[in-house]
Protein backbone atom coordinates (compact mmCIF):
# COMPACT_ATOMS: atom_id res chain seq x y z
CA UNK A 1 -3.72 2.05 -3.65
CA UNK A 2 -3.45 2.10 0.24
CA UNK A 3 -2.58 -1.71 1.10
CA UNK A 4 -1.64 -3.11 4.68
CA UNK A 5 -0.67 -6.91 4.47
CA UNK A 6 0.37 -8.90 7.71
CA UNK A 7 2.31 -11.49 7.59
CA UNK A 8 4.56 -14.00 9.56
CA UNK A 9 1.14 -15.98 11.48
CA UNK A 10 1.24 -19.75 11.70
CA UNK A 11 1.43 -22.74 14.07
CA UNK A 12 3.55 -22.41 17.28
CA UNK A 13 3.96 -24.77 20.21
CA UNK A 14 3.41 -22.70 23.88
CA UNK A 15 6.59 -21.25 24.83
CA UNK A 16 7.65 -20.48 21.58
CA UNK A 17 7.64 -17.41 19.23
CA UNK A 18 6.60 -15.60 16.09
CA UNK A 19 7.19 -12.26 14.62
CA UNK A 20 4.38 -10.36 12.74
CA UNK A 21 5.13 -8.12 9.94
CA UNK A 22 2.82 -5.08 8.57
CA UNK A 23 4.14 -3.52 5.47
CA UNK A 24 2.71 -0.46 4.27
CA UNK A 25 1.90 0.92 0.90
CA UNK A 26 0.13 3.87 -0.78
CA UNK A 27 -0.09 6.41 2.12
CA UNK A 28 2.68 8.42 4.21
CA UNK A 29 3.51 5.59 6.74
CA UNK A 30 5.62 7.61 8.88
CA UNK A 31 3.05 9.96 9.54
CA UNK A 32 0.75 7.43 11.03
CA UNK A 33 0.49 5.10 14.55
CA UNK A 34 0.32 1.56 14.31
CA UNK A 35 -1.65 -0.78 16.34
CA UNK A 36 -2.01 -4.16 16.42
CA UNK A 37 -5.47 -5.97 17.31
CA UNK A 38 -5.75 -9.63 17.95
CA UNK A 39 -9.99 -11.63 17.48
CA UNK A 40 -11.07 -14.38 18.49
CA UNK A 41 -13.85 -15.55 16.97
CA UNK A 42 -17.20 -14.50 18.33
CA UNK A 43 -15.26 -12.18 20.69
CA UNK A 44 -14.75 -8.43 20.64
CA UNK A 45 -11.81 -7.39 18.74
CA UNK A 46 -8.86 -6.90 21.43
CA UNK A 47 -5.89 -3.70 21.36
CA UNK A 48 -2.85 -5.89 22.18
CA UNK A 49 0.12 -2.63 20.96
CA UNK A 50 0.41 0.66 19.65
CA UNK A 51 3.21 2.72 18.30
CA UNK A 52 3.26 6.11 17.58
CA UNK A 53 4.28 7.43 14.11
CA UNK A 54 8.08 8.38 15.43
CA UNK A 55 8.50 4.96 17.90
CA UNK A 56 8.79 7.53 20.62
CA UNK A 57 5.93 5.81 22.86
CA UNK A 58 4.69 2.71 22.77
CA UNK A 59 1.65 0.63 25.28
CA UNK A 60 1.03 -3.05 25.33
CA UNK A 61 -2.31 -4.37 26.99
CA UNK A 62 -1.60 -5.83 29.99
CA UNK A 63 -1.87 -9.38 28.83
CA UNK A 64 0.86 -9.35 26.44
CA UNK A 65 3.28 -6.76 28.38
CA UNK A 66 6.50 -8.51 28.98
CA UNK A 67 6.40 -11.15 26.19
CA UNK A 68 5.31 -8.93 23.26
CA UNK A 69 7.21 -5.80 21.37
CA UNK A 70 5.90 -3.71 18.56
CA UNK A 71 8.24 -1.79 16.32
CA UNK A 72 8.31 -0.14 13.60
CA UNK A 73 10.60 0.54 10.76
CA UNK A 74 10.02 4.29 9.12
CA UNK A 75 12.36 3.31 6.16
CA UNK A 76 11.06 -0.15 5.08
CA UNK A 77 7.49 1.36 5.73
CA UNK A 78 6.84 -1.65 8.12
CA UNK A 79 5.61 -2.32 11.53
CA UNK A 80 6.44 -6.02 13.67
CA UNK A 81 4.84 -7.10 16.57
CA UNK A 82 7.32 -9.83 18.20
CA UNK A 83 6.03 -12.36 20.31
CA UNK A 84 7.70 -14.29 22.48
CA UNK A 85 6.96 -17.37 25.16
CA UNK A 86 3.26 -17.56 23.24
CA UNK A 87 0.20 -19.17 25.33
CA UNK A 88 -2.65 -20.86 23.91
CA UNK A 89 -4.84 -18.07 24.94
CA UNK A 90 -2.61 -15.69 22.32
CA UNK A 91 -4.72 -17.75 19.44
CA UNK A 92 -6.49 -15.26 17.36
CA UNK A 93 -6.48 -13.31 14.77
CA UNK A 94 -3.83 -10.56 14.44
CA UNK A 95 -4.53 -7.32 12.62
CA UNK A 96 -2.64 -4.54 12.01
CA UNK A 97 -4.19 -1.01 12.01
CA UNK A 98 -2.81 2.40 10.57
CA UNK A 99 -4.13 5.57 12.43
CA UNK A 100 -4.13 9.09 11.74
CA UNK A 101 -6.62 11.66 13.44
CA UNK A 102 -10.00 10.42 12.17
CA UNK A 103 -8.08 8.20 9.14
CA UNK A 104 -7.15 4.55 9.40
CA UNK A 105 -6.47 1.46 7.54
CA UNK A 106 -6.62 -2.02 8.64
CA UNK A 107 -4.68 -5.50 7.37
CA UNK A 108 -6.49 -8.65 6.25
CA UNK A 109 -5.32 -10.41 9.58
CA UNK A 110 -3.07 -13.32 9.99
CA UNK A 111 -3.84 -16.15 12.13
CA UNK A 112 -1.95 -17.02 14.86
CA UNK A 113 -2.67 -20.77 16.73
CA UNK A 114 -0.35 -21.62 19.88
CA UNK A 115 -1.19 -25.45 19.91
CA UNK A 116 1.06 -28.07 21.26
């Protein structure tokens, strides 16, 4: 059973961080890249990272470069998206997205809220 959970969301004042996990089950995770997506409600969903399946190159969107990193671990079959000095505008839903060729898999999302 192919299964992508997210976890580490929650409540964060502005300026301060949180570290998403993906783990992955029930597929060859090495073999795929890993994205993260962020919605807001009623928006479009938004590409905020990728990763590809060896680490060797990764692209943030241009609102998170400099205070977010995605990584990946090959071994504990997990990705992480760290973010750091969070803005209100970060709020959204994160999402975590497996992709191979024409295959993917997405995560249930985890909410993040930067609120002071």
């Amino acid at each position: 059973q192919v299964q992508l959970v997210e976890s580490g969301g929650g409540l964060v004042q502005p300026g301060g961080s949180l570290r998403l996990s993906c783990a992955a089950s029930g597929f060859t995770f090495s073999a795929y890249g890993m994205k993260w997506y962020r919605q807001v409600s009623g928006k479009e969903r938004e590409l905020v990272a990728t990763i590809t399946s060896t680490g060797s190159m990764i692209n943030y969107a241009d609102s998170v470069k400099g205070r977010f990193t995605i990584s990946r671990d090959n071994v504990k079959n997990t990705a992480y998206l760290q973010m750091n000095s969070l803005k209100p505008e970060d709020t959204a839903v994160y999402y975590c997205n497996a992709v191979l060729y024409r295959s993917g898999y997405w995560g249930q999302g985890t909410q993040v809220t930067v609120s002071s």
